[in-house]
N, C-alpha and C. Protein backbone atom coordinates (compact mmCIF):
# COMPACT_ATOMS: atom_id res chain seq x y z
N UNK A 1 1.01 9.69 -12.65
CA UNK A 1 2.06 8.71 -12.80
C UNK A 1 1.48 7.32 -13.06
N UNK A 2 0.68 6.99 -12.58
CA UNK A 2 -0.18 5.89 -12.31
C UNK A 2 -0.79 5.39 -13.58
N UNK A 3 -1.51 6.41 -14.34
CA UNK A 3 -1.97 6.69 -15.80
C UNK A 3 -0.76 6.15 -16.95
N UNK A 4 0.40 7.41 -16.57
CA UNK A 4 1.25 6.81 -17.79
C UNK A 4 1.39 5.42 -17.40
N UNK A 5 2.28 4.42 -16.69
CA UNK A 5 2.64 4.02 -16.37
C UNK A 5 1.93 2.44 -16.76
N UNK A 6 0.50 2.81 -16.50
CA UNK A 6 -0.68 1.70 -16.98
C UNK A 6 -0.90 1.72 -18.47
N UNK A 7 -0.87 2.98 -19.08
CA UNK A 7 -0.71 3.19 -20.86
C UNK A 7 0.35 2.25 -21.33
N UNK A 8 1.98 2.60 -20.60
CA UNK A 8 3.01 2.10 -21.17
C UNK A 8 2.98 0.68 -21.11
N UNK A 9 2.70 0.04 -20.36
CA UNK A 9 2.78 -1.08 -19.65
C UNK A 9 1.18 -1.93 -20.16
N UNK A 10 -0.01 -1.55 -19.63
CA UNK A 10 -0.96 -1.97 -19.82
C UNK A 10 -1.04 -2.32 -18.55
N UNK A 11 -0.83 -2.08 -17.52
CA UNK A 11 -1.09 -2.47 -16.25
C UNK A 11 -0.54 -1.83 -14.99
N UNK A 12 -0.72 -1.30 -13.92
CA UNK A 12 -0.02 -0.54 -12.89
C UNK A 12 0.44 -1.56 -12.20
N UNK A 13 -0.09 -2.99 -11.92
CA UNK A 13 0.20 -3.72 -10.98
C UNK A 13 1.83 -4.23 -11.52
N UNK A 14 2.82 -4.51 -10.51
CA UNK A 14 3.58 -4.98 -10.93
C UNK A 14 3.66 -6.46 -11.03
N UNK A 15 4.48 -6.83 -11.69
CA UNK A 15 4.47 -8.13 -12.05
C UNK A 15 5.91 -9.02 -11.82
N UNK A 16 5.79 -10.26 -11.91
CA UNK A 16 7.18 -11.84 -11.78
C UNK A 16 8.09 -10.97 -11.13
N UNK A 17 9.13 -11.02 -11.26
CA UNK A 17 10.46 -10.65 -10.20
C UNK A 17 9.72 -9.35 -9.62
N UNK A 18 9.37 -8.54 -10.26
CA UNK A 18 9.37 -7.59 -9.35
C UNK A 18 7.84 -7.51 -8.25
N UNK A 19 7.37 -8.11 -8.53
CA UNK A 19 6.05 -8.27 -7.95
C UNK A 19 6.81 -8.46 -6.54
N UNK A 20 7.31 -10.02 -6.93
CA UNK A 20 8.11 -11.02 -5.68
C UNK A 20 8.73 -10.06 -5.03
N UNK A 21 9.63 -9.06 -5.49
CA UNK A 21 10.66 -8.53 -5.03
C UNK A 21 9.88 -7.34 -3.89
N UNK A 22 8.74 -6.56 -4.21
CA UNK A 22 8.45 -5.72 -3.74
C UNK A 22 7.36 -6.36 -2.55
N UNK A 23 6.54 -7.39 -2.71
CA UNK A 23 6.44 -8.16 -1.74
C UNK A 23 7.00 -8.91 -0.48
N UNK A 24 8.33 -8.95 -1.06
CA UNK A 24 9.06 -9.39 0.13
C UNK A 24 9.69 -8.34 0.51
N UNK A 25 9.74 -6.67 0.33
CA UNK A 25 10.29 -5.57 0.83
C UNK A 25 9.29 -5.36 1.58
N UNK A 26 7.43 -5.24 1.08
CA UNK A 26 7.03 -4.96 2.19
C UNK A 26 6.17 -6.19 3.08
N UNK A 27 6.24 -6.99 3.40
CA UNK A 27 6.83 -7.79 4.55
C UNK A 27 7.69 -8.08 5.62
N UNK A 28 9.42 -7.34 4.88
CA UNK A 28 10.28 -7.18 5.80
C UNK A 28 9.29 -5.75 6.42
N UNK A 29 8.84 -4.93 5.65
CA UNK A 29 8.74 -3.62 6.90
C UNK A 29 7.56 -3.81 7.65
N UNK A 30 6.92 -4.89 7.87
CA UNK A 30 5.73 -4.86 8.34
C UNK A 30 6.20 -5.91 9.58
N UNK A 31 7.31 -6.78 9.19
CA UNK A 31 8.07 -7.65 10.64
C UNK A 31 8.52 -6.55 11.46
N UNK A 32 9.53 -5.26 10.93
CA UNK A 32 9.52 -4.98 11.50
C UNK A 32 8.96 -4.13 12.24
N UNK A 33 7.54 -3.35 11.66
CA UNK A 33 6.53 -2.35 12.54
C UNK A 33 6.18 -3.31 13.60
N UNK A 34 5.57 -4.93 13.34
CA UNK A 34 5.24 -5.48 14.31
C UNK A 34 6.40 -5.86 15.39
N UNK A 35 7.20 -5.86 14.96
CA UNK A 35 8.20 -5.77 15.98
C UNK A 35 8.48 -4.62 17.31
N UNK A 36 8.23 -3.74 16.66
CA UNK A 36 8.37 -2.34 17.22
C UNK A 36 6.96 -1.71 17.67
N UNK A 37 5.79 -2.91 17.50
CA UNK A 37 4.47 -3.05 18.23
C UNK A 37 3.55 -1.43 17.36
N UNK A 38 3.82 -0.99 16.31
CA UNK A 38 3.17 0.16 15.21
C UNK A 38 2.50 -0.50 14.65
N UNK A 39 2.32 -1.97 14.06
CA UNK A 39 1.02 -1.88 13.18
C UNK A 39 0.75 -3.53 14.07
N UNK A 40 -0.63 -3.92 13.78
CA UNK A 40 -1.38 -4.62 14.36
C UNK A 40 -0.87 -6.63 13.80
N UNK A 41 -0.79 -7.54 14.67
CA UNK A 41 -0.33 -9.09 14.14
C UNK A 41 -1.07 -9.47 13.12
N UNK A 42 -2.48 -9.41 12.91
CA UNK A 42 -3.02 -10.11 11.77
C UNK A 42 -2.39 -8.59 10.20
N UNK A 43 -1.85 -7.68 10.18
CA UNK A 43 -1.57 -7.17 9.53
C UNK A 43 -0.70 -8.23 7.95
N UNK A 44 -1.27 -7.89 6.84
CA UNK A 44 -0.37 -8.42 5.60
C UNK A 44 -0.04 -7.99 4.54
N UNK A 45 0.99 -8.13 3.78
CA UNK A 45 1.38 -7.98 2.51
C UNK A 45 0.04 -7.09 1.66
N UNK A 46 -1.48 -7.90 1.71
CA UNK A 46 -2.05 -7.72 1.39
C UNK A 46 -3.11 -6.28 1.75
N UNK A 47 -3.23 -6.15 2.71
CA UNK A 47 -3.59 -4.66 3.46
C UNK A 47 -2.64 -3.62 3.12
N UNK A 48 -1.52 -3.77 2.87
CA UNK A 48 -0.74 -2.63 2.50
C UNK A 48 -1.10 -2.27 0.82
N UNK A 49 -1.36 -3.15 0.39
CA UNK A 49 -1.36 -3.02 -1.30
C UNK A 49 -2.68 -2.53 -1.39
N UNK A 50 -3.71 -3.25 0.00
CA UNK A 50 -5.14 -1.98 -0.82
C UNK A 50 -5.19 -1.22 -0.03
N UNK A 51 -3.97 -0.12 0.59
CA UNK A 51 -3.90 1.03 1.44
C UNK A 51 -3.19 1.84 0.04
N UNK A 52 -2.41 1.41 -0.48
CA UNK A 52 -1.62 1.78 -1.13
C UNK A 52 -2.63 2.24 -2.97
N UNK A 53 -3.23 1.28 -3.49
CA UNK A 53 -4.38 1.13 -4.50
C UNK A 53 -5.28 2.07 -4.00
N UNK A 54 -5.94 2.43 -2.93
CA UNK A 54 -6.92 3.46 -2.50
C UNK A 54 -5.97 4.78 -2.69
N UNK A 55 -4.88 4.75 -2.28
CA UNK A 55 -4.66 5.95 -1.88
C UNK A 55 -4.58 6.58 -3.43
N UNK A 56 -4.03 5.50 -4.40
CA UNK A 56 -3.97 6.16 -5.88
C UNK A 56 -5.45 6.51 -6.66
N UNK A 57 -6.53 5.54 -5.75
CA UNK A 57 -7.46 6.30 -6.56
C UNK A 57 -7.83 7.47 -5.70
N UNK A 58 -8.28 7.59 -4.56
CA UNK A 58 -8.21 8.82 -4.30
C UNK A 58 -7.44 10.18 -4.62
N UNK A 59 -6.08 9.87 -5.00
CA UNK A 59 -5.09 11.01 -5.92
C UNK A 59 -5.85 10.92 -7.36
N UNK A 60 -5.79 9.70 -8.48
CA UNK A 60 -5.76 10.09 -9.70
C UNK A 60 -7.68 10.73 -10.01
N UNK A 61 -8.54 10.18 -8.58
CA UNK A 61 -10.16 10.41 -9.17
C UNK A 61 -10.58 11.88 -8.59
N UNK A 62 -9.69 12.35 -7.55
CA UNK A 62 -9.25 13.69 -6.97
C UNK A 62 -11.05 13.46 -5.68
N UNK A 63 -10.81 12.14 -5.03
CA UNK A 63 -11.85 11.99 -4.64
C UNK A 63 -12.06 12.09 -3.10
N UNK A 64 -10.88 13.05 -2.79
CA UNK A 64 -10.72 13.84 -1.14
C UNK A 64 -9.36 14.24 -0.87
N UNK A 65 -9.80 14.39 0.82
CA UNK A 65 -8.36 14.71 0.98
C UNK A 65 -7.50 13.46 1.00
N UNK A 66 -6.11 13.41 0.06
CA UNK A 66 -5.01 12.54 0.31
C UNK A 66 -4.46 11.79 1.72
N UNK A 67 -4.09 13.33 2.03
CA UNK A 67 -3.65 13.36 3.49
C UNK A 67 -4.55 12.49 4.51
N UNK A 68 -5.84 13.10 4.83
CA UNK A 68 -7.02 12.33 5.47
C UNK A 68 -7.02 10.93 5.33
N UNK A 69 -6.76 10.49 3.79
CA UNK A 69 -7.61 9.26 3.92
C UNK A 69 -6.29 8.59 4.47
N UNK A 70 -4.60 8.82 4.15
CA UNK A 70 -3.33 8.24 5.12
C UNK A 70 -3.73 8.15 6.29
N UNK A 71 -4.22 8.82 7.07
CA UNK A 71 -4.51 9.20 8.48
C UNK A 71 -5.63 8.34 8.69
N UNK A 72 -6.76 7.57 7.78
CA UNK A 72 -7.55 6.27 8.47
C UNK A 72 -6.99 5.53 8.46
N UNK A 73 -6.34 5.35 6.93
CA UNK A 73 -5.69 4.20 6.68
C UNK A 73 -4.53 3.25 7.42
N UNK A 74 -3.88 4.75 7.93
CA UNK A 74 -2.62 4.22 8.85
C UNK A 74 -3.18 3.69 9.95
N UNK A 75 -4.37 4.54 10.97
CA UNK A 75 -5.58 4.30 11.78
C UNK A 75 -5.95 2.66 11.90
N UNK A 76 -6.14 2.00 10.67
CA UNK A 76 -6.32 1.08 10.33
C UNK A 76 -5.43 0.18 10.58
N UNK A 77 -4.39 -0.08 10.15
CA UNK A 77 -3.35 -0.86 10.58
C UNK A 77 -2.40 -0.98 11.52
N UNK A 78 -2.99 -0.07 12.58
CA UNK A 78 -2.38 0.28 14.38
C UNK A 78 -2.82 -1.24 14.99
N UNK A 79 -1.71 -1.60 15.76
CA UNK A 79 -2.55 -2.52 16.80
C UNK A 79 -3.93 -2.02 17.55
N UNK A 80 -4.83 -2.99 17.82
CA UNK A 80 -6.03 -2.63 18.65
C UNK A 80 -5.62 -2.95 20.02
């Protein structure tokens, strides 16, 4: 998906409104994990996008298990 998507486009990253838009969706869900004490205070916008970027290269470079690397990753963004 990732492939076409970067062909059609020339880029996977999204971009202007929707960049904004999907940035401020995940922010609201990260107020509220920290709310609900699931992911850790210094957690950001930005940690989710290279949880999210790993996880696609690990799918499109077929460079482990998927599953596994969710399971550090999420690992990762638990409160300590």
């Amino acid at each position: 998906m990732s492939e076409v998507i970067e062909k059609a486009m020339g880029s996977t990253e999204p971009r202007d409104e929707t960049r904004e838009a999907l940035l401020a969706i995940v922010a609201e869900l990260i107020d509220r994990a920290r709310a609900r004490g699931t992911v850790g205070q210094d957690v950001t916008t930005g940690d989710v996008n290279m949880v999210i970027c790993g996880l696609a290269a690990v799918i499109r470079n077929a460079a482990g298990d998927w599953r596994r690397y969710i399971e550090v990753a999420l690992d990762g963004l638990r409160p300590r």
